[in-house]
Structure formats: C-alpha cells, structure tokens
N, C-alpha and C. Protein backbone atom coordinates (compact mmCIF):
# COMPACT_ATOMS: atom_id res chain seq x y z
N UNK A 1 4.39 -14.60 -69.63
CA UNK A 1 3.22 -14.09 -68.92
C UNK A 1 2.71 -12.81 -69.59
N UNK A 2 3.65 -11.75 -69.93
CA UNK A 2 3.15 -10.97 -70.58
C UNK A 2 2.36 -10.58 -71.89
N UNK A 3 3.13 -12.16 -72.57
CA UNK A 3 2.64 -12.03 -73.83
C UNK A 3 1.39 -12.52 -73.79
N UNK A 4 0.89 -13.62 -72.84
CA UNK A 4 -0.56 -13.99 -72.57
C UNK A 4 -1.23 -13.05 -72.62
N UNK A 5 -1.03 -12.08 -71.53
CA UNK A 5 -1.89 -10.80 -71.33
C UNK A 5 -2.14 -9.84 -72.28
N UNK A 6 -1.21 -9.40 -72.95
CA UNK A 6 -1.11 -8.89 -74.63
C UNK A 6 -2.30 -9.51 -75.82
N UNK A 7 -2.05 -10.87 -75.53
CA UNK A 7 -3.22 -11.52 -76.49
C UNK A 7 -4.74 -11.61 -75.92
N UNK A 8 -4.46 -11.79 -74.47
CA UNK A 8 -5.49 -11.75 -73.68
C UNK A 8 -6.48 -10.12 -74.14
N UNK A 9 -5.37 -9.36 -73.88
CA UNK A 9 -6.00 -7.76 -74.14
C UNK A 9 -6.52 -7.65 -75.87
N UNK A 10 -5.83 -8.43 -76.51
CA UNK A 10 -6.11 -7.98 -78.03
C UNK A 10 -7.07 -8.78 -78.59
N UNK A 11 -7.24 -9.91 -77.66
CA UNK A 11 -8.62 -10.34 -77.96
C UNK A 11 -9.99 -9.51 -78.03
N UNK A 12 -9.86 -9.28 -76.65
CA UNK A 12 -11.11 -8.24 -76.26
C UNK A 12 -10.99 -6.87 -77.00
N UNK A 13 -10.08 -6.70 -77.27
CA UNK A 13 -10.02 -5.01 -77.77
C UNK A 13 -10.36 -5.76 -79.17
N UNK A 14 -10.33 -6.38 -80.08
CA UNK A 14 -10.80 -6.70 -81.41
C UNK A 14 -12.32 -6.87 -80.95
N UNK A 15 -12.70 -7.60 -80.28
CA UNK A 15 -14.21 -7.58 -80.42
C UNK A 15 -15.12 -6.33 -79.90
N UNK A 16 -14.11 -5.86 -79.50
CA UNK A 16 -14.86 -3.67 -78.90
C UNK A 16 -14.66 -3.53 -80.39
N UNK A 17 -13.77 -3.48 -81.02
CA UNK A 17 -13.50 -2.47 -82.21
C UNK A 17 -14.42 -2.87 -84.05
N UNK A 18 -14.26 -4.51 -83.24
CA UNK A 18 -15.68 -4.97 -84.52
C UNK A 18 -17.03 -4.81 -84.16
N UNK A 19 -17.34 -4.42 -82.81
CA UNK A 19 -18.52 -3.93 -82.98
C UNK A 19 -18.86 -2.94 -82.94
N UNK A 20 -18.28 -1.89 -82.90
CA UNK A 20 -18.20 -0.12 -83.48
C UNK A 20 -17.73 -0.17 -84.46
N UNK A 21 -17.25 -1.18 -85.71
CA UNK A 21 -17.26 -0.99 -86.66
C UNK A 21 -18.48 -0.83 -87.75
N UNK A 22 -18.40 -0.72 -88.62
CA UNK A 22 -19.78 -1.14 -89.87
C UNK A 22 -19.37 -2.42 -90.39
N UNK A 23 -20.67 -2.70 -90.94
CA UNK A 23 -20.88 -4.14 -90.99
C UNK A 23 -19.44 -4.57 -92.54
N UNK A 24 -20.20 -3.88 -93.63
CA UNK A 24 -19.38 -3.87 -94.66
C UNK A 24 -17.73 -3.90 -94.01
N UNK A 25 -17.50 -3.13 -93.43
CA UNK A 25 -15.73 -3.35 -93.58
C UNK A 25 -15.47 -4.18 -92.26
N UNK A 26 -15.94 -4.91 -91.84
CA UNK A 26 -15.83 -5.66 -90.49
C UNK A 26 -14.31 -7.12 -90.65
N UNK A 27 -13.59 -6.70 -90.30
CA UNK A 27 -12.59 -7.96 -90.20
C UNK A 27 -13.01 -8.60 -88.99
N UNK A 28 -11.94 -9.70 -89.25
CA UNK A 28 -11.92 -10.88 -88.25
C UNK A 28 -11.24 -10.90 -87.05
N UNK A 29 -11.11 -11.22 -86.06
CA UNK A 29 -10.50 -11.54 -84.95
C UNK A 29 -8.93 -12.03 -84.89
N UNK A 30 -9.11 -12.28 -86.09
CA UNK A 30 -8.11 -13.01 -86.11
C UNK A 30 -6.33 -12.16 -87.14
N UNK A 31 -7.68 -11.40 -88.53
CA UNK A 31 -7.07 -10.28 -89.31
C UNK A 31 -6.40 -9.21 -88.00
N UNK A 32 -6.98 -8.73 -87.30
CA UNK A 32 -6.58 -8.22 -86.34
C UNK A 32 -5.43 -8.18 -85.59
N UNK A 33 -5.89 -9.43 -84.86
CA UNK A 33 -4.63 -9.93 -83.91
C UNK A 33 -3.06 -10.31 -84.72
N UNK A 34 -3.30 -10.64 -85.90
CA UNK A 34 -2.15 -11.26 -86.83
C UNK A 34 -1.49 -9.77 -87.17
N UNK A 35 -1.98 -8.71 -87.46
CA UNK A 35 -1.47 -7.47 -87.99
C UNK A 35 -1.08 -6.77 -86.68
N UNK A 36 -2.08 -6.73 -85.50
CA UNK A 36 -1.16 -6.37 -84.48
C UNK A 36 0.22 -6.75 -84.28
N UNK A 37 0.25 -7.52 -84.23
CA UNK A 37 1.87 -8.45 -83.78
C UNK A 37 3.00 -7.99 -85.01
C-alpha cells in the first residue's frame, strides 16, 4: 500500500517539477521515477 502511494506521489511530483523546469533540460516521467527509487 505504501509503495502505491510513493509512486502515486512521484508521479505527480515529476509532472510539478517538469513543468517548472526549462524546456531544453526537461526529462521524462519516467527518467525520474526510475532514479528516484
């Protein structure tokens, strides 16, 4: 359950953080979540 919620949260927190990013250095959703863990 927790770990749902973890991914659940790091979903959304990647797409806050790619769109206050700049365009040029913008990773993926996915670059993200894989380096979190």
């Amino acid at each position: 359950m927790f770990s749902f919620i973890r991914i659940f949260f790091l979903y959304f927190f990647a797409d806050y953080t790619l769109n206050l990013a700049p365009k040029p250095k913008r990773r993926t959703k996915n670059d993200i979540i894989i380096t979190s863990f």
